[in-house]
Protein backbone atom coordinates (compact mmCIF):
# COMPACT_ATOMS: atom_id res chain seq x y z
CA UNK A 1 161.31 77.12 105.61
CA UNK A 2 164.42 76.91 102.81
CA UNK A 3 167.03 74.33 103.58
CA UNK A 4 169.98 73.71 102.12
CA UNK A 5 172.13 70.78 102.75
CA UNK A 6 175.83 71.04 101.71
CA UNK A 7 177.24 67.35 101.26
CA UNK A 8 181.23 67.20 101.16
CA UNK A 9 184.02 69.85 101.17
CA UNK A 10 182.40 71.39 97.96
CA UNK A 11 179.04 71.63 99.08
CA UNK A 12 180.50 72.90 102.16
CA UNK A 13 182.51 75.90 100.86
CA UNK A 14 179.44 76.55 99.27
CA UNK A 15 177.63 76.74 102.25
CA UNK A 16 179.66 79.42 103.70
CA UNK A 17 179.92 81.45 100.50
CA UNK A 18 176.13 81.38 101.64
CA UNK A 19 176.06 81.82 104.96
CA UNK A 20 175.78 85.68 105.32
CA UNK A 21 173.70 86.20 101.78
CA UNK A 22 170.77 84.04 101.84
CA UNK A 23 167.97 83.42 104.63
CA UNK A 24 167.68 79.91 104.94
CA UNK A 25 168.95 77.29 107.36
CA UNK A 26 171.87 75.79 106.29
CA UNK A 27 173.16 72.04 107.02
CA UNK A 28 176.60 70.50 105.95
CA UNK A 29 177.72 66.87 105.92
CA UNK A 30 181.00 65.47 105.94
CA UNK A 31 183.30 62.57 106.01
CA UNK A 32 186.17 64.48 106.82
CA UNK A 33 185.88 65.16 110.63
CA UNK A 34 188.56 68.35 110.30
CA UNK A 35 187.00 70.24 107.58
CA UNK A 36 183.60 69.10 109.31
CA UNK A 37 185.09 71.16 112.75
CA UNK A 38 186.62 74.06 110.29
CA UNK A 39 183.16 75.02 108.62
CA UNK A 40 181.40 78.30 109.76
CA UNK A 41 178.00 76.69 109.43
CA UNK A 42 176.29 76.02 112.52
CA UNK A 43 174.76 72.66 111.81
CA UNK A 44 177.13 70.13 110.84
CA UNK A 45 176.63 66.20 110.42
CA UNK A 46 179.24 63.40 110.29
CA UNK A 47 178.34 61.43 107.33
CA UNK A 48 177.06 57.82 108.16
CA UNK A 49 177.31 58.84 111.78
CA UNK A 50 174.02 60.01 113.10
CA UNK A 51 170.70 59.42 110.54
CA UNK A 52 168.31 60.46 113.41
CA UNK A 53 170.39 63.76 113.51
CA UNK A 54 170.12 64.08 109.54
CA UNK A 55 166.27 63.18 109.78
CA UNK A 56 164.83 65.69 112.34
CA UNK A 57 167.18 68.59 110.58
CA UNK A 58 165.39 67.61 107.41
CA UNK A 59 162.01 68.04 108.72
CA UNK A 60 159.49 71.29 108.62
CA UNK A 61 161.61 71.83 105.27
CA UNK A 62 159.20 73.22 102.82
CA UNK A 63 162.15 73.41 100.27
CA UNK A 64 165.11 71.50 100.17
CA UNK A 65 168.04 71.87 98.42
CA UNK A 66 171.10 69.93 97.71
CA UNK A 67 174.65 71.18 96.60
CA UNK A 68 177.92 69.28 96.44
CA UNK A 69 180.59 68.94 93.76
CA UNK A 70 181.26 65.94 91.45
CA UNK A 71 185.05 65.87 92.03
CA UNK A 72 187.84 66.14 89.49
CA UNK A 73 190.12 69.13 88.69
């Protein structure tokens, strides 16, 4: 199974750009608790709030993939 994690409000808008083109499972994390409740993907994570949460989503990943931006303008 193809997972891709989306970390931040980059990786997130990423994530649903994604969301009805690719078949994989798709997992965002957040600091931001609003834009965390606003996404259209169905597995979201509070970053730094729940590692156990972040560790079983991770696993039976045979691929994983990471996106998120760098900041700036």
């Amino acid at each position: 199974m193809i997972k891709i994690i989306g970390i931040g409000g980059c990786g997130d808008n990423i994530l649903n750009f994604l969301n009805t083109k690719i078949d994989a499972e798709l997992v965002t994390l957040q600091s931001d608790v609003k834009k965390l409740n606003d996404s259209k993907i169905k597995t979201r994570i509070k970053i730094g709030n729940d590692d156990k949460l972040l560790d079983s989503v991770l696993d039976g990943a045979d691929r994983l993939f990471i996106v998120a931006g760098f900041g700036g303008n």
